[in-house]
C-alpha atoms as a PDB file:
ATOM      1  CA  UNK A   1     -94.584 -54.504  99.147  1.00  0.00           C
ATOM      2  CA  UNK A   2     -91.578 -52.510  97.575  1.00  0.00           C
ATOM      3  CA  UNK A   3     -92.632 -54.031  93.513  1.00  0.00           C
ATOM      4  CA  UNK A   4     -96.277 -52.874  94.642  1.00  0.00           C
ATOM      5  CA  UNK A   5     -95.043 -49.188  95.109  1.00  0.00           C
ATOM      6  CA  UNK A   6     -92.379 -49.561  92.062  1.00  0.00           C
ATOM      7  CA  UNK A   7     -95.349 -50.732  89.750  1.00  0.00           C
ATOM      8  CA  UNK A   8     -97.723 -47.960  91.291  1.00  0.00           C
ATOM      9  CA  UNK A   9     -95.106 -45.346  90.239  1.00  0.00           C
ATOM     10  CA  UNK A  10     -94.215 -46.297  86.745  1.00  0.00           C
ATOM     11  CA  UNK A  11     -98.426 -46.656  86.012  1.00  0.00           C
ATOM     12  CA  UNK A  12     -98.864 -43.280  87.546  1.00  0.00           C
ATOM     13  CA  UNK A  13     -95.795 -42.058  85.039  1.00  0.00           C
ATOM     14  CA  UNK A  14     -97.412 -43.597  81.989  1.00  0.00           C
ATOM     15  CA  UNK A  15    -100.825 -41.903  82.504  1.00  0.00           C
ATOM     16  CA  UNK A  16     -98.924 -38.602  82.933  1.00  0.00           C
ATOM     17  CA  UNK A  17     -97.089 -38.851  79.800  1.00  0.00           C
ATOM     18  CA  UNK A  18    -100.583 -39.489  77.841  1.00  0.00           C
ATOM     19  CA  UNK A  19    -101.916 -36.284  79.440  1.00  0.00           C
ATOM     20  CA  UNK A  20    -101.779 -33.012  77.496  1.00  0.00           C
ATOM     21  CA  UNK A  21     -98.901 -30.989  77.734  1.00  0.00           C
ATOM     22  CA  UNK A  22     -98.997 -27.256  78.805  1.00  0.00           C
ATOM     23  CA  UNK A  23     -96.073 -24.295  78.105  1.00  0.00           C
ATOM     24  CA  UNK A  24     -96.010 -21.266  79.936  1.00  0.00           C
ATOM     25  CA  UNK A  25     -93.706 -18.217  79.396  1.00  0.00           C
ATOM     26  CA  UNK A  26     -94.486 -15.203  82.256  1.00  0.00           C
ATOM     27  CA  UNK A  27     -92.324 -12.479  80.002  1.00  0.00           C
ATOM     28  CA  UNK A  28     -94.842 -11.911  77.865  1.00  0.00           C
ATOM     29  CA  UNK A  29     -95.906  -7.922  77.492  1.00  0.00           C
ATOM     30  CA  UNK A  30     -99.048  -7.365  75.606  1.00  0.00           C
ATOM     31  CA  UNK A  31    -100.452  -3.738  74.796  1.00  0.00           C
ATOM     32  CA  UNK A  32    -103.560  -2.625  77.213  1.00  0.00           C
ATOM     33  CA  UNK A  33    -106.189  -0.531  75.128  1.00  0.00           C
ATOM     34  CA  UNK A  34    -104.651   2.810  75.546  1.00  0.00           C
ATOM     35  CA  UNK A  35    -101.184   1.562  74.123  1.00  0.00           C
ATOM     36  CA  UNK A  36     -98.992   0.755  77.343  1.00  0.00           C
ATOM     37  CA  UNK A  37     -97.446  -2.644  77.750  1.00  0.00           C
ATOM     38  CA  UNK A  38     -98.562  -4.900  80.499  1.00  0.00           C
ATOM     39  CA  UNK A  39     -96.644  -8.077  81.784  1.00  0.00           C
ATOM     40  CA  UNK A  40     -98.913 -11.023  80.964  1.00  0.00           C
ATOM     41  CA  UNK A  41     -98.425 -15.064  81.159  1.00  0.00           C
ATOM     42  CA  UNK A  42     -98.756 -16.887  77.515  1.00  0.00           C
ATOM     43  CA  UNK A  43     -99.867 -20.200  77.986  1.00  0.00           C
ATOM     44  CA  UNK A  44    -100.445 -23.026  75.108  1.00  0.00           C
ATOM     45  CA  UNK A  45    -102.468 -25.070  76.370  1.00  0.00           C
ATOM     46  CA  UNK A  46    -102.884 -28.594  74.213  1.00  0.00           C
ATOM     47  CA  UNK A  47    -105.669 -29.649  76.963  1.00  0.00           C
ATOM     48  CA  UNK A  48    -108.214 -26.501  75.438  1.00  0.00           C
ATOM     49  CA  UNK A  49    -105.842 -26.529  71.966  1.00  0.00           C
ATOM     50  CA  UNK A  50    -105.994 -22.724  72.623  1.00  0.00           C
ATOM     51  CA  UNK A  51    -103.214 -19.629  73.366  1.00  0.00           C
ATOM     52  CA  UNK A  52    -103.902 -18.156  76.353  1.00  0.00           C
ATOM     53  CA  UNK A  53    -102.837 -14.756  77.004  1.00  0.00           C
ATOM     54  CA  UNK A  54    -103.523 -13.763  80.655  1.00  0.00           C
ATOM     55  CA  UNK A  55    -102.168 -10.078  81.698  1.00  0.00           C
ATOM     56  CA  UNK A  56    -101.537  -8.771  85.512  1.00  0.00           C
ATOM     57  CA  UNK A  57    -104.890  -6.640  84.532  1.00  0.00           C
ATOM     58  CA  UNK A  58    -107.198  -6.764  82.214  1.00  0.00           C
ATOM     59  CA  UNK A  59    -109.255  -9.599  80.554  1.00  0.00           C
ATOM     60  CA  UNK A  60    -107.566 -12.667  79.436  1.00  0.00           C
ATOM     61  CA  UNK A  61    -107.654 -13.561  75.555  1.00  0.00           C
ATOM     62  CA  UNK A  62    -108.118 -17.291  74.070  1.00  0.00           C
ATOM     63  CA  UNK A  63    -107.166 -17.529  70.765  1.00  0.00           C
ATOM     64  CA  UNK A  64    -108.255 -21.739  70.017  1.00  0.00           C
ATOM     65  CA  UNK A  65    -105.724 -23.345  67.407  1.00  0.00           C
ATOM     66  CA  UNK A  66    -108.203 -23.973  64.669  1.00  0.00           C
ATOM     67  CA  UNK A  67    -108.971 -20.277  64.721  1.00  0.00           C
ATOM     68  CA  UNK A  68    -105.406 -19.281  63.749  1.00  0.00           C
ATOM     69  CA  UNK A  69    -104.816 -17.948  60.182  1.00  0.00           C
ATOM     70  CA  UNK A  70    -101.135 -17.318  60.659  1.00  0.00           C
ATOM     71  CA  UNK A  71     -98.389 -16.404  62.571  1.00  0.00           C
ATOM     72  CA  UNK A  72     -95.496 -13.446  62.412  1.00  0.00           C
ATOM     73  CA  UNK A  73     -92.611 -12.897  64.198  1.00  0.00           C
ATOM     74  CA  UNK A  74     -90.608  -9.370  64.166  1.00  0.00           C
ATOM     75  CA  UNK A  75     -87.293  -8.388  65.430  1.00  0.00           C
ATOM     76  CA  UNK A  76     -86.684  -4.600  65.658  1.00  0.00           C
ATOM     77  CA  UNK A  77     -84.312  -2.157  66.644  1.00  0.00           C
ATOM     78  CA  UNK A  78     -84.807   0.981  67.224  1.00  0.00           C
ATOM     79  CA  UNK A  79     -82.380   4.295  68.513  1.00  0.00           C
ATOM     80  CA  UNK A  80     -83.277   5.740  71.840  1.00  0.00           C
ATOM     81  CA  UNK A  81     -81.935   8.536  74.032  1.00  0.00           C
ATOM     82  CA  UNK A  82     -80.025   5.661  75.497  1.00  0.00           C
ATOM     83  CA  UNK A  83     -76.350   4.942  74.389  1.00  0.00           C
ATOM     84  CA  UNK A  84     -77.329   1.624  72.945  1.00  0.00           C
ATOM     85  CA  UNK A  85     -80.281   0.450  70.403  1.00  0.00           C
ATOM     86  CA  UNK A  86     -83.351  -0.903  72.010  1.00  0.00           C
ATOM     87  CA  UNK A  87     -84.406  -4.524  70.710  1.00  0.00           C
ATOM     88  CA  UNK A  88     -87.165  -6.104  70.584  1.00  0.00           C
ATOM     89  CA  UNK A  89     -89.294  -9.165  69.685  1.00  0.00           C
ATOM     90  CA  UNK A  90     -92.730  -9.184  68.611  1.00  0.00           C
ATOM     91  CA  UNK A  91     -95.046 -11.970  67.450  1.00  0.00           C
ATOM     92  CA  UNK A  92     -98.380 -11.096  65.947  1.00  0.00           C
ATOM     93  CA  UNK A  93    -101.291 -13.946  66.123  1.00  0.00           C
ATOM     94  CA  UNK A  94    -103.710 -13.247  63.070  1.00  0.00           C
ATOM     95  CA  UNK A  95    -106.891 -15.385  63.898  1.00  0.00           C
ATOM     96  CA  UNK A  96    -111.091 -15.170  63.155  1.00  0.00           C
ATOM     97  CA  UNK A  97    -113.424 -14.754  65.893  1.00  0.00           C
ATOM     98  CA  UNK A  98    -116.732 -16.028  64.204  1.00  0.00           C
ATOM     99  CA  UNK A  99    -116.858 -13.772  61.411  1.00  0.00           C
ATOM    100  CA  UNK A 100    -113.937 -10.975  62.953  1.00  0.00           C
ATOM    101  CA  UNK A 101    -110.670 -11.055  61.750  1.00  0.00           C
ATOM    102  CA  UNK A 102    -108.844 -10.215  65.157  1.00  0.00           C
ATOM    103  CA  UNK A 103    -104.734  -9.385  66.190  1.00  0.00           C
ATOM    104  CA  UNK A 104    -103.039 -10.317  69.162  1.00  0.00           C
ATOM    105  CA  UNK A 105     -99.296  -8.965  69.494  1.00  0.00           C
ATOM    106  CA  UNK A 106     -96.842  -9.843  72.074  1.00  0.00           C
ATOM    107  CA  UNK A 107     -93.795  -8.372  72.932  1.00  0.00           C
ATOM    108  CA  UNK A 108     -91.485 -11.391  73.899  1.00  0.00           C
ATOM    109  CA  UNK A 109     -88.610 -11.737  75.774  1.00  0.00           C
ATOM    110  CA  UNK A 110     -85.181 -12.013  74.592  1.00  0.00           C
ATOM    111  CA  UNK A 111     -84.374 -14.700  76.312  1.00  0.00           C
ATOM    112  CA  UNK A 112     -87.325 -16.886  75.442  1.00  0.00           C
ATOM    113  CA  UNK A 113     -88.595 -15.498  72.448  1.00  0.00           C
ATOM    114  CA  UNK A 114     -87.089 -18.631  70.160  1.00  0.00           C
ATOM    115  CA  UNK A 115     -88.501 -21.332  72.821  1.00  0.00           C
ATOM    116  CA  UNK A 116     -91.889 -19.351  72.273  1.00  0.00           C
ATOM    117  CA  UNK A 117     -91.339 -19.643  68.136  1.00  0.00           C
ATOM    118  CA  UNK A 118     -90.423 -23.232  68.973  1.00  0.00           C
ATOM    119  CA  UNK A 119     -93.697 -23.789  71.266  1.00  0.00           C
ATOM    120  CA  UNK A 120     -95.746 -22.480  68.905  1.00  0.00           C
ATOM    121  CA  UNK A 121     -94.664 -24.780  66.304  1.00  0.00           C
ATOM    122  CA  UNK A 122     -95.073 -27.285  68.206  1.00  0.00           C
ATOM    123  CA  UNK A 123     -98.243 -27.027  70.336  1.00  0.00           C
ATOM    124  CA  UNK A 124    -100.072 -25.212  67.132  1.00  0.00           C
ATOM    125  CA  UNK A 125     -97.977 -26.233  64.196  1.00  0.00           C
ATOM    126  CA  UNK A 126     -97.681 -23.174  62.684  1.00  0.00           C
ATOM    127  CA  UNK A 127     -94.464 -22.058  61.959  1.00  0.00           C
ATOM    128  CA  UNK A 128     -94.042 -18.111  62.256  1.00  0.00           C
ATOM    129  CA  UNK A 129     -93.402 -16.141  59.369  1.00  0.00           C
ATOM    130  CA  UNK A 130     -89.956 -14.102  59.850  1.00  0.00           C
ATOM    131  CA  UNK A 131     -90.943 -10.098  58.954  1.00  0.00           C
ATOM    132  CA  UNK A 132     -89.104  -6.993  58.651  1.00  0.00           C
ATOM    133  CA  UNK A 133     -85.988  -6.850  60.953  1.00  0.00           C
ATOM    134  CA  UNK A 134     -85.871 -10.372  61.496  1.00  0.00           C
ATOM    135  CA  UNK A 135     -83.652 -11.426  58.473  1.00  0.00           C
ATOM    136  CA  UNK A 136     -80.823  -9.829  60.102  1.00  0.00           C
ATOM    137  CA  UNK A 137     -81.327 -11.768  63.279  1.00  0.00           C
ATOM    138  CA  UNK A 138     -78.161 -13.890  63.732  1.00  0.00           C
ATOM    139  CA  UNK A 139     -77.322 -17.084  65.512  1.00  0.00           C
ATOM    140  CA  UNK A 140     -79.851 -19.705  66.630  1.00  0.00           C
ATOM    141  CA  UNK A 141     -83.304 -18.670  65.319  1.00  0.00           C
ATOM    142  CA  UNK A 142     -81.503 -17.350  61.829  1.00  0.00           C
ATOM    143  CA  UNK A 143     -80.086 -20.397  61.022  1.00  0.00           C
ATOM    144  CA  UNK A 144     -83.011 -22.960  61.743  1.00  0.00           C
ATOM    145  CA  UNK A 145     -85.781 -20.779  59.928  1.00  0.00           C
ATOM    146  CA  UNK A 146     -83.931 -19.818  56.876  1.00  0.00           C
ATOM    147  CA  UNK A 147     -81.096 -22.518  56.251  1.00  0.00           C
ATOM    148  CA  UNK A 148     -80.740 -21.299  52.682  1.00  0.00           C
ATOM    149  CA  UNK A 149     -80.472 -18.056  53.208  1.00  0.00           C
ATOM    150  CA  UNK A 150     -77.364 -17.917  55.759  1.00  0.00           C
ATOM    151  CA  UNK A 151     -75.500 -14.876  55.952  1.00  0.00           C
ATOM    152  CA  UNK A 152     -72.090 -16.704  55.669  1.00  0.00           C
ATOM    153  CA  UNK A 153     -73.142 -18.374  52.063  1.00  0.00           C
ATOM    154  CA  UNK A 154     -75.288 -15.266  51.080  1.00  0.00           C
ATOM    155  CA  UNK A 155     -72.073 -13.266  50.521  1.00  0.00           C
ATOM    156  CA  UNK A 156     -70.413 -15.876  48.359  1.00  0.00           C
ATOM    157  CA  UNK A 157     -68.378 -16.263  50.899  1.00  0.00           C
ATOM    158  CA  UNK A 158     -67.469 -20.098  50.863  1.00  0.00           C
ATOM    159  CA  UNK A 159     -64.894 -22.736  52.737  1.00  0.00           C
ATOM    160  CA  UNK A 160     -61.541 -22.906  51.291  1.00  0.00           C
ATOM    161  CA  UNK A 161     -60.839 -26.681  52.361  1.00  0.00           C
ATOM    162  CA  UNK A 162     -62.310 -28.624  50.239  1.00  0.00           C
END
């Protein structure tokens, strides 16, 4: 009776592994129509092969993956009345609705915003293009989209073992 349950389980594990995968991230802000940012849940969804976009209000968007033309990703700083810079993360989703070229932006989080680059390689396989600001990122997401072009080698700086 035990082997009957242990062989019930594993089956029930191997169909679930075949099934399509779905990644949510719920700090998401995308702009309403008159300009203000409103929290929203970005889904990619491999069982519609879309981006979902679904805010607190508001209509949700579904942007499929064949419809995708390209992706963009932005890091920015910018001075505020505060003491320190404000920073932000923005990824930009150019795509064709029948005939209409169409934008979706997304302010991400900064503590998800390289699992979202790395979900939307995977799920879509487009890898984001790196714009403005974002050459001066450091750390994680510097290093694994532009290997050549790391700070510590782009200064001629080099190792003196050798």
């Amino acid at each position: 009776m035990r082997t009957i349950g242990c062989i019930a389980v594993l089956i029930l594990a191997a169909a679930s592994v075949g099934l399509a995968e779905q990644t949510s991230f719920n700090r998401v802000r995308v702009p309403n129509n008159k300009g203000k940012e409103i929290k929203a849940l970005l889904t990619f969804s491999d069982n519609d092969k879309a981006i979902e976009v679904r805010p607190k209000k508001g209509q949700p968007v579904t942007v499929p993956y064949g419809e995708i033309d390209k992706c963009t990703y932005e890091y920015t700083e910018s001075l505020s009345l505060l003491v320190r810079p404000s920073k932000t993360h923005w990824l930009q989703v150019d795509y064709h609705d029948h005939d209409a070229h169409r934008i979706l932006v997304l302010r991400l989080h900064k503590r998800n915003y390289i699992r979202v680059l790395d979900a939307l390689k995977a799920h879509t396989g487009i890898d984001a293009e790196l714009f403005g600001n974002a050459n001066k990122r450091r750390g994680d997401l510097f290093a694994k989209h532009c290997p050549r072009s790391n700070p510590a080698t782009a200064t001629g700086m080099r190792s003196r073992n050798k």
